[in-house]
PDB file of N, CA and C in Angstrom:
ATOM      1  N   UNK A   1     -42.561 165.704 -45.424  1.00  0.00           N
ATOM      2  CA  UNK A   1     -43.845 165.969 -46.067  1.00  0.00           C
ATOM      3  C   UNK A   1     -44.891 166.410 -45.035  1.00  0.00           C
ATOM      4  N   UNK A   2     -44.594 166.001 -43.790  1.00  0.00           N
ATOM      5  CA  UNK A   2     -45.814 166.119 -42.985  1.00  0.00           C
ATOM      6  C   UNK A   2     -45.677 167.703 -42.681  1.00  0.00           C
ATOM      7  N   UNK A   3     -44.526 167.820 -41.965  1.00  0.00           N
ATOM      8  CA  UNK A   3     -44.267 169.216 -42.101  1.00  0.00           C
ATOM      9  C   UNK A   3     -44.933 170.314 -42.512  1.00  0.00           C
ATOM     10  N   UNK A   4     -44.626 169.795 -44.082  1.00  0.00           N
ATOM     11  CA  UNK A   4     -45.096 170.968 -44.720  1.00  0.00           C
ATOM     12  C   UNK A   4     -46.617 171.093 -45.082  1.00  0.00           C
ATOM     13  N   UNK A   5     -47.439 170.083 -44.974  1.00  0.00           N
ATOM     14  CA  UNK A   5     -48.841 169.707 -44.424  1.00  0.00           C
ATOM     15  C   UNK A   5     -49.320 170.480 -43.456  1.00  0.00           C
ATOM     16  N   UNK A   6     -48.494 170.633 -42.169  1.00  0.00           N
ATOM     17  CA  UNK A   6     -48.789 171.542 -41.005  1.00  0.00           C
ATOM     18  C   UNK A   6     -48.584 173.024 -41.246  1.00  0.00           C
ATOM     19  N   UNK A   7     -48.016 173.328 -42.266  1.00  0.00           N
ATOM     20  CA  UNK A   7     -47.232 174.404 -42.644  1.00  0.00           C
ATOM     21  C   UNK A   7     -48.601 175.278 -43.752  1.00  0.00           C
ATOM     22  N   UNK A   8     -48.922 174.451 -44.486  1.00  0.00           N
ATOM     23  CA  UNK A   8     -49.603 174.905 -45.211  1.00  0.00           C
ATOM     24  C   UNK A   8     -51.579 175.144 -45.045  1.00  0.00           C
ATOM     25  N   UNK A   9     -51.388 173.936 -44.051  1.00  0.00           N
ATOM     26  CA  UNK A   9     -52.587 174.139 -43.074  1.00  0.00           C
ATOM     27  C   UNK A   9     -52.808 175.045 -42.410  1.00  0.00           C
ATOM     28  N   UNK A  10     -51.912 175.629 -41.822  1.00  0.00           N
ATOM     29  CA  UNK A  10     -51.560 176.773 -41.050  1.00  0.00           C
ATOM     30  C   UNK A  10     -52.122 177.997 -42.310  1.00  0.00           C
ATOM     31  N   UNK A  11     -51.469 178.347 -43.127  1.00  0.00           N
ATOM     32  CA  UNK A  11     -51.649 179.264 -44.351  1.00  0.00           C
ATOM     33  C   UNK A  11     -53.361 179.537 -45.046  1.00  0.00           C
ATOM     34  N   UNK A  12     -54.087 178.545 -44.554  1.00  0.00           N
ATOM     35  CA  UNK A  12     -55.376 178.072 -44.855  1.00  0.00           C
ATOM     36  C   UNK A  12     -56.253 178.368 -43.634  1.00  0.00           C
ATOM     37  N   UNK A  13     -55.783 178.954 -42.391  1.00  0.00           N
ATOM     38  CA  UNK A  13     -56.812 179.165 -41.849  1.00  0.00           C
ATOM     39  C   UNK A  13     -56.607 180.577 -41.320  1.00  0.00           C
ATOM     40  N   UNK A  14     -58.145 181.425 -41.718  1.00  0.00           N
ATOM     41  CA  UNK A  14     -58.076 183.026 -41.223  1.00  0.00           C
ATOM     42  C   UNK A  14     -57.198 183.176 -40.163  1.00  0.00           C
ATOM     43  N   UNK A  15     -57.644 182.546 -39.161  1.00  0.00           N
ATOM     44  CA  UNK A  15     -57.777 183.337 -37.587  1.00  0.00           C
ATOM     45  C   UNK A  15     -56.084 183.364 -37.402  1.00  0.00           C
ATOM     46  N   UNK A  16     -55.119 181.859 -38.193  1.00  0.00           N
ATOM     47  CA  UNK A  16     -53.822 181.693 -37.600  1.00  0.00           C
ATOM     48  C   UNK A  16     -53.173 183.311 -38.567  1.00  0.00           C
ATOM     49  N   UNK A  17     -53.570 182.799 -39.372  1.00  0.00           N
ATOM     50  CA  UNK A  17     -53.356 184.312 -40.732  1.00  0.00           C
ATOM     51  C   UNK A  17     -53.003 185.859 -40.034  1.00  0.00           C
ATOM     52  N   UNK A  18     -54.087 185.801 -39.604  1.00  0.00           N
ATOM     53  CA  UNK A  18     -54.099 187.306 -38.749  1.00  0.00           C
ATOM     54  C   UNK A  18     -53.178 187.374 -37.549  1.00  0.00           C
ATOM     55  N   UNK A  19     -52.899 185.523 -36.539  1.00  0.00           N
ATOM     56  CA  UNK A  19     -51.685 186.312 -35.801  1.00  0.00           C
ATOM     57  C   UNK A  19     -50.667 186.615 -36.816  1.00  0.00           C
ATOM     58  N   UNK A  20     -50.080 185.884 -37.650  1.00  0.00           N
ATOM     59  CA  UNK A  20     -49.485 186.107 -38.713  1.00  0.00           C
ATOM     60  C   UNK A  20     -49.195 187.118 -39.204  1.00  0.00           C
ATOM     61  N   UNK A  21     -49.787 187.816 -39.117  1.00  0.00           N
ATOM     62  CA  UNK A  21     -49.920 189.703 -39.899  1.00  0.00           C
ATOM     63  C   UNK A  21     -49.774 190.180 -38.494  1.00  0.00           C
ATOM     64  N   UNK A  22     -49.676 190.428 -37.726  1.00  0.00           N
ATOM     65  CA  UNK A  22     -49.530 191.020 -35.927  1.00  0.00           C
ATOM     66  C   UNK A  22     -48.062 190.735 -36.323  1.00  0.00           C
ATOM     67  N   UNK A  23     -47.410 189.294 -36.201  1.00  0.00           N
ATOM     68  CA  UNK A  23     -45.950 189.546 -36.075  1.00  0.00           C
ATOM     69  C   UNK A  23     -45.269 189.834 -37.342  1.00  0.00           C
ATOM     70  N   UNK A  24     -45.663 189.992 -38.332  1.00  0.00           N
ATOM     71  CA  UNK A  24     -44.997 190.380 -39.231  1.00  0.00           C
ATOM     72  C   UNK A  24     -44.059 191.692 -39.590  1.00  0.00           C
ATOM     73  N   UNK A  25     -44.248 192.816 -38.474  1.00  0.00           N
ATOM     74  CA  UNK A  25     -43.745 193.859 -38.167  1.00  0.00           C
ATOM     75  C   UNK A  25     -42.982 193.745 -37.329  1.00  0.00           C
ATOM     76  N   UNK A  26     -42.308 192.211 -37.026  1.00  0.00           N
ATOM     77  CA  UNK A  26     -41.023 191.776 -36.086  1.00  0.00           C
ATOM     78  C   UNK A  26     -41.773 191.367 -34.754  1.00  0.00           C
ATOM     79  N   UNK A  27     -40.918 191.114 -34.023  1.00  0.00           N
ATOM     80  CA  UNK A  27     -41.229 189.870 -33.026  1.00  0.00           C
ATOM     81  C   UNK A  27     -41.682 191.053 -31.580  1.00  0.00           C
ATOM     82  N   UNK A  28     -42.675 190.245 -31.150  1.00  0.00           N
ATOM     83  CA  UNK A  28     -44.198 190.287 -30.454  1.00  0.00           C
ATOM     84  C   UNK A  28     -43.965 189.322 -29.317  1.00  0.00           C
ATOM     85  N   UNK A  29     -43.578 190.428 -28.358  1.00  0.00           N
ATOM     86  CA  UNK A  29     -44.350 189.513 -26.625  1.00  0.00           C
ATOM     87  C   UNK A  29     -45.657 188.871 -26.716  1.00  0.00           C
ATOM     88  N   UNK A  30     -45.950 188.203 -25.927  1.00  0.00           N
ATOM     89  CA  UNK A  30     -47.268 187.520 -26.116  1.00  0.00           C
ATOM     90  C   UNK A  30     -48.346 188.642 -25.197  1.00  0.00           C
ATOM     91  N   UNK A  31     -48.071 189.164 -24.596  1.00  0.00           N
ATOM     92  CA  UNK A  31     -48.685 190.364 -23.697  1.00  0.00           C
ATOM     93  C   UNK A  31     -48.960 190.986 -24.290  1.00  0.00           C
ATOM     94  N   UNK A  32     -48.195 191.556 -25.657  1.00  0.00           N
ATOM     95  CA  UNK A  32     -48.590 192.465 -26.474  1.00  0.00           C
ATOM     96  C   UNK A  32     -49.565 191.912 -28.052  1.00  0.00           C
ATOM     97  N   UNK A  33     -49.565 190.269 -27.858  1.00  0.00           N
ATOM     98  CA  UNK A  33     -50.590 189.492 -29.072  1.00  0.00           C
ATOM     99  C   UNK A  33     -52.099 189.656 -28.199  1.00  0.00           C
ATOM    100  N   UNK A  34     -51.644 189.386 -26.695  1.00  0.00           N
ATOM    101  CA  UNK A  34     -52.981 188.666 -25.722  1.00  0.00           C
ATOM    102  C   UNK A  34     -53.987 190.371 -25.960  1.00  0.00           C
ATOM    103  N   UNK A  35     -53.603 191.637 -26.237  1.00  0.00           N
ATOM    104  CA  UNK A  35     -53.964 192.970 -26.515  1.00  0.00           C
ATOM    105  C   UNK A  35     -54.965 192.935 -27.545  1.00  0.00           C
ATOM    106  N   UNK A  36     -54.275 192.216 -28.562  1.00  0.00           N
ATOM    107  CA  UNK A  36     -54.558 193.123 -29.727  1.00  0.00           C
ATOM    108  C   UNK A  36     -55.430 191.607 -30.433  1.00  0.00           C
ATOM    109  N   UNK A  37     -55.418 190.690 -29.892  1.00  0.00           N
ATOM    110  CA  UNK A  37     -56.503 189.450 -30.225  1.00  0.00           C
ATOM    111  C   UNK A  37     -57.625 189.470 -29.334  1.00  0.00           C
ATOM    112  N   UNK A  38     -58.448 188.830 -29.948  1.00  0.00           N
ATOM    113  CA  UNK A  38     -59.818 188.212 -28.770  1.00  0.00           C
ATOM    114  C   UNK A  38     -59.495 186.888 -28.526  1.00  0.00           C
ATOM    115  N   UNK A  39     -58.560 186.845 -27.163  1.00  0.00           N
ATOM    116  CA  UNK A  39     -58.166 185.020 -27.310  1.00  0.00           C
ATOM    117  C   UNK A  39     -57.923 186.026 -25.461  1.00  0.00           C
ATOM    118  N   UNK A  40     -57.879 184.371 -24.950  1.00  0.00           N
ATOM    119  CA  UNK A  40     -57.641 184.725 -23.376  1.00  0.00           C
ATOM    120  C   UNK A  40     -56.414 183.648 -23.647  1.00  0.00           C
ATOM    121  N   UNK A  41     -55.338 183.827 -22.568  1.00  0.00           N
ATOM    122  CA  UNK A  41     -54.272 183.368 -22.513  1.00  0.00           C
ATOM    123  C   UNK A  41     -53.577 181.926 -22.984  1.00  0.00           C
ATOM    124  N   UNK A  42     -54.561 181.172 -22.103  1.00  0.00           N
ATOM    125  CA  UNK A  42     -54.715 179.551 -22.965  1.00  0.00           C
ATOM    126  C   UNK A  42     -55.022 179.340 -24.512  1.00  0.00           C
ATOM    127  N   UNK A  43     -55.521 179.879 -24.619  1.00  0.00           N
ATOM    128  CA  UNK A  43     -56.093 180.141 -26.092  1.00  0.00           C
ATOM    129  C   UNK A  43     -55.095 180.675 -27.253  1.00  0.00           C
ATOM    130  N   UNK A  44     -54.917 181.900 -26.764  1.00  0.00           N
ATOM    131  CA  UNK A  44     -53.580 182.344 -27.677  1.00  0.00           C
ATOM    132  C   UNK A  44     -51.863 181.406 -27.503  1.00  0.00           C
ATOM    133  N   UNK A  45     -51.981 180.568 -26.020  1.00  0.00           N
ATOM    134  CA  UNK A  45     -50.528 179.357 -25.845  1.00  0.00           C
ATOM    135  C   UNK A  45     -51.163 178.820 -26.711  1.00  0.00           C
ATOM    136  N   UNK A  46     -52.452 177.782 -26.778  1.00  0.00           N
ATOM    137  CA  UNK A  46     -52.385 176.966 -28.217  1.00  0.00           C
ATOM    138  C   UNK A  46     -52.398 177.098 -29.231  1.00  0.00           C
ATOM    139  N   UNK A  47     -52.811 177.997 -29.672  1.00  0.00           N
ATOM    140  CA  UNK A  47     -52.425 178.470 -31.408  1.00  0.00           C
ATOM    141  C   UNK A  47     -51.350 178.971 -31.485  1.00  0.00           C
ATOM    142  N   UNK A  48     -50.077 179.428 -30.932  1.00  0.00           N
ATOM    143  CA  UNK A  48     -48.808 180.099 -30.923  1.00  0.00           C
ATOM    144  C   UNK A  48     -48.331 178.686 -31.018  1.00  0.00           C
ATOM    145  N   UNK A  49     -48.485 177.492 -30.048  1.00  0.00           N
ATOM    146  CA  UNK A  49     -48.198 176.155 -30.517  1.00  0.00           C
ATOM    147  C   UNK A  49     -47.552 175.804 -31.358  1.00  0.00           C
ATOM    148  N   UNK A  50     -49.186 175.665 -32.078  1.00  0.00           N
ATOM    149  CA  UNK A  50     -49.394 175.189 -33.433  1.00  0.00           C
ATOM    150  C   UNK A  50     -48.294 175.992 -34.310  1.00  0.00           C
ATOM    151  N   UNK A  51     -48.212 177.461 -34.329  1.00  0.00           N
ATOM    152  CA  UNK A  51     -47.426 177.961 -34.852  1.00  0.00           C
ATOM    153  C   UNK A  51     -46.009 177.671 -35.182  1.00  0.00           C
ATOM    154  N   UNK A  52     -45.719 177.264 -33.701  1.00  0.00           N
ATOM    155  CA  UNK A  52     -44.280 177.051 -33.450  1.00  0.00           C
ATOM    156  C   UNK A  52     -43.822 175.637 -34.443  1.00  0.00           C
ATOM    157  N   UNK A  53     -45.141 174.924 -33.262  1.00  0.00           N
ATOM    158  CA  UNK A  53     -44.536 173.405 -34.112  1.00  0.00           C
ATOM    159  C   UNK A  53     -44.292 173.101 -35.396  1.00  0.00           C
ATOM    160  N   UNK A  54     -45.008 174.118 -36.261  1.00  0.00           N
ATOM    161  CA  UNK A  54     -44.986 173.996 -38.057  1.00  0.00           C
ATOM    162  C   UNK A  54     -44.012 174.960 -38.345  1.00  0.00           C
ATOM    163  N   UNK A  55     -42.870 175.360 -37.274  1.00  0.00           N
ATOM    164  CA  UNK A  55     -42.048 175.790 -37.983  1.00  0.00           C
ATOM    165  C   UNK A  55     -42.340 177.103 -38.239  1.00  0.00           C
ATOM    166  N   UNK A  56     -43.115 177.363 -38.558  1.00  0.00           N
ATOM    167  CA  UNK A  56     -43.157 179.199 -39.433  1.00  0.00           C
ATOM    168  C   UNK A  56     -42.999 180.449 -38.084  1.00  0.00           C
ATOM    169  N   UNK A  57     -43.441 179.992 -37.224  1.00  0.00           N
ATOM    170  CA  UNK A  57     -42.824 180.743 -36.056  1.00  0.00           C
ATOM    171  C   UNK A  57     -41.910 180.426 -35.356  1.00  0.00           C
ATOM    172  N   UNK A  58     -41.325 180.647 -34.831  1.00  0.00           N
ATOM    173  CA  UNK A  58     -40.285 180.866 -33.334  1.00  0.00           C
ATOM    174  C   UNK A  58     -40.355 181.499 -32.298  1.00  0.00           C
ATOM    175  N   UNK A  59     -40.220 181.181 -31.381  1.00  0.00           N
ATOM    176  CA  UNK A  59     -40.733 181.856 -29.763  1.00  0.00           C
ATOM    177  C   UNK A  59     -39.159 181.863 -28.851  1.00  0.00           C
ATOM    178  N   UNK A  60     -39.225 182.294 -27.877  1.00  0.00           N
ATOM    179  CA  UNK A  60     -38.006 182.290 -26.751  1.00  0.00           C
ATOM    180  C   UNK A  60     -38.299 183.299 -25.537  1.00  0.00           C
ATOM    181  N   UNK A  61     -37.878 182.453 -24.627  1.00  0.00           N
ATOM    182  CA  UNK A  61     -38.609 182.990 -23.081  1.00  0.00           C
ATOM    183  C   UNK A  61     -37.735 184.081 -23.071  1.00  0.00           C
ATOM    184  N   UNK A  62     -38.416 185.362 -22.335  1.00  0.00           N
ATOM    185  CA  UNK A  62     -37.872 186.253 -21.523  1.00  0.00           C
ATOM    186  C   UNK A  62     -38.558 186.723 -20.173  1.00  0.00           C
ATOM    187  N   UNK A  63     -37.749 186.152 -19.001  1.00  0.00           N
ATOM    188  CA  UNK A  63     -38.738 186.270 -18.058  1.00  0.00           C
ATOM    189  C   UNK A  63     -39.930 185.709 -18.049  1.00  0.00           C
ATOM    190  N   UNK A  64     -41.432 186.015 -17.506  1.00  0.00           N
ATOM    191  CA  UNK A  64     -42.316 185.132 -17.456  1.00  0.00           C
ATOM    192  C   UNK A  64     -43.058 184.995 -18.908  1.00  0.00           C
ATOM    193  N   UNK A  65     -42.632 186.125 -20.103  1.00  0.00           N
ATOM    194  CA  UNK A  65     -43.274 185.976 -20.913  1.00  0.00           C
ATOM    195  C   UNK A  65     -42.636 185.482 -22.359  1.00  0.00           C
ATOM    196  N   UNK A  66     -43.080 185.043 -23.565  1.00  0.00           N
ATOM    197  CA  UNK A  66     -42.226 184.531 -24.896  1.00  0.00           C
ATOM    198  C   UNK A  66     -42.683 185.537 -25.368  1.00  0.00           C
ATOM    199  N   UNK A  67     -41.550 185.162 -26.533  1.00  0.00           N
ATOM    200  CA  UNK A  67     -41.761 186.474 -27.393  1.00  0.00           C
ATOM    201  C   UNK A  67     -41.703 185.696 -28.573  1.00  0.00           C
ATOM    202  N   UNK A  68     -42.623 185.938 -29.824  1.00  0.00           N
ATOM    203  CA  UNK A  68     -42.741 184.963 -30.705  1.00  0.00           C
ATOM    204  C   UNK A  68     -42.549 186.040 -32.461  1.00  0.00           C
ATOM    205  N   UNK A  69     -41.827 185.426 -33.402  1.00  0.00           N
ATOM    206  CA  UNK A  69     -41.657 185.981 -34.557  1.00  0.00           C
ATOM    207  C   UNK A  69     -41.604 184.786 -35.709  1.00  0.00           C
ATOM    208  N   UNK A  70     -41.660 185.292 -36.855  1.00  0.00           N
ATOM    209  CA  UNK A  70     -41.842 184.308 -37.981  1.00  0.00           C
ATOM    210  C   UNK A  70     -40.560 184.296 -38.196  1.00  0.00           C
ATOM    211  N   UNK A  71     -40.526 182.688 -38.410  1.00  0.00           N
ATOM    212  CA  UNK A  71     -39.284 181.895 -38.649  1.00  0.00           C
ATOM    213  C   UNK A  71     -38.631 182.189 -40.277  1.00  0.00           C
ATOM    214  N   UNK A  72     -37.260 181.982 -40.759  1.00  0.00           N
ATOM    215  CA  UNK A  72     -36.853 181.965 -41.910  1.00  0.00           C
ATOM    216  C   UNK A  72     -37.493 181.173 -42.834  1.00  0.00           C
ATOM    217  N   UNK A  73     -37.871 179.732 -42.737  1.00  0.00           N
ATOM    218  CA  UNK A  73     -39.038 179.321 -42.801  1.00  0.00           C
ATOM    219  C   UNK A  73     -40.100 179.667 -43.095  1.00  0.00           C
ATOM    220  N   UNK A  74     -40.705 179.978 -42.372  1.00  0.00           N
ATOM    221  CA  UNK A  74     -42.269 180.544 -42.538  1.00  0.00           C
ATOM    222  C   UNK A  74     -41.931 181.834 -43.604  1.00  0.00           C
ATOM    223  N   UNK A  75     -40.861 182.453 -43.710  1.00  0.00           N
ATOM    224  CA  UNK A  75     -41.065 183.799 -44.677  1.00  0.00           C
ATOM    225  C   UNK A  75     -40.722 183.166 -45.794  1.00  0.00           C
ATOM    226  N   UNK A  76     -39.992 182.190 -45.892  1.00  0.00           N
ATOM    227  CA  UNK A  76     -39.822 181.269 -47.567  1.00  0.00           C
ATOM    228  C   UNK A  76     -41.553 180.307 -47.714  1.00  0.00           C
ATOM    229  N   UNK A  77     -42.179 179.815 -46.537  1.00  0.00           N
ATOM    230  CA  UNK A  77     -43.334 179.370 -47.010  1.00  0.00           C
ATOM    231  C   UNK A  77     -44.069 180.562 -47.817  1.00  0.00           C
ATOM    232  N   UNK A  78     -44.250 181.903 -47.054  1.00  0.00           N
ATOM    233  CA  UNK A  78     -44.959 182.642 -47.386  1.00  0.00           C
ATOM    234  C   UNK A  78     -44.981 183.490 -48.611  1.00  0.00           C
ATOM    235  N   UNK A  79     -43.685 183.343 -48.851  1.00  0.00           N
ATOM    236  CA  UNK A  79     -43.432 183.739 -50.598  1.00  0.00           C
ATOM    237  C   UNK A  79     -43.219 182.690 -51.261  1.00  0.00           C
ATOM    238  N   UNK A  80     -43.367 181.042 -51.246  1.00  0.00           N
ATOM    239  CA  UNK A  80     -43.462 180.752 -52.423  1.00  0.00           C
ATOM    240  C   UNK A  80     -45.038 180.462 -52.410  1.00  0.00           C
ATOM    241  N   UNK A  81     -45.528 180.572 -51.388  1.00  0.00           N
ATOM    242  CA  UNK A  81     -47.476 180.820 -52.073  1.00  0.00           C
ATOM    243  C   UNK A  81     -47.429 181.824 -52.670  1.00  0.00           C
ATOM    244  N   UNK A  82     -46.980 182.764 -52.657  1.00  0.00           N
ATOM    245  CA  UNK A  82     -47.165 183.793 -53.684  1.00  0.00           C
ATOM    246  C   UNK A  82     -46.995 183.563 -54.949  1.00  0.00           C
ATOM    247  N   UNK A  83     -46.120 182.824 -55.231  1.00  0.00           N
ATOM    248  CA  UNK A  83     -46.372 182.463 -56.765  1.00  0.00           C
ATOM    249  C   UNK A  83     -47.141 181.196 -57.152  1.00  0.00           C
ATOM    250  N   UNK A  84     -48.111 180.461 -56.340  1.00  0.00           N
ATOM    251  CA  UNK A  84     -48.798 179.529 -56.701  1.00  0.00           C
ATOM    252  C   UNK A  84     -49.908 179.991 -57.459  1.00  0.00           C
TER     253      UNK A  84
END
C-alpha cells in the first residue's frame, strides 16, 4: 500500500510529471535530463530518487553517468489513471 502512495504522489506533482514526459520517448542519460531541466545536478539526483524508489522509474550506471527510463510499472500506473 505504501508503495503505491509513493507512486501516486509522484503522479500529483507538476515538476516530477514533466521529468516524466522527458523520458517518455525512451530512456535518458541524466546529462541529457540535467539540459533540458532547470535543476543543477544534486537536484535532478534527488528527484530521479524519488522516482526510482516508487518504482515508476528505473535507472542503471553507464560509466560516470545513469541513464534513467519508466519502469513497466510506472506505464501500468500511468494508464490505469487514465481511466479514473
Amino acid at each position: 500500500m505504501k508503495n503505491r502512495q509513493k507512486c501516486f504522489k509522484v503522479f500529483c506533482d507538476e515538476k516530477q510529471l514533466k521529468r516524466l514526459e522527458l523520458l517518455c520517448g525512451g530512456e535518458k542519460c541524466a546529462c541529457v535530463l540535467l539540459e533540458q531541466l532547470d535543476l543543477g545536478q544534486s537536484g535532478l539526483s534527488y528527484h530521479l530518487k524519488i522516482l526510482v524508489e516508487s518504482g515508476i522509474v528505473e535507472s542503471r550506471q553507464e560509466g560516470k553517468w545513469t541513464h534513467y527510463k519508466i519502469s513497466r510499472k510506472g506505464s501500468a500506473y500511468a494508464g490505469a489513471l487514465k481511466y479514473l
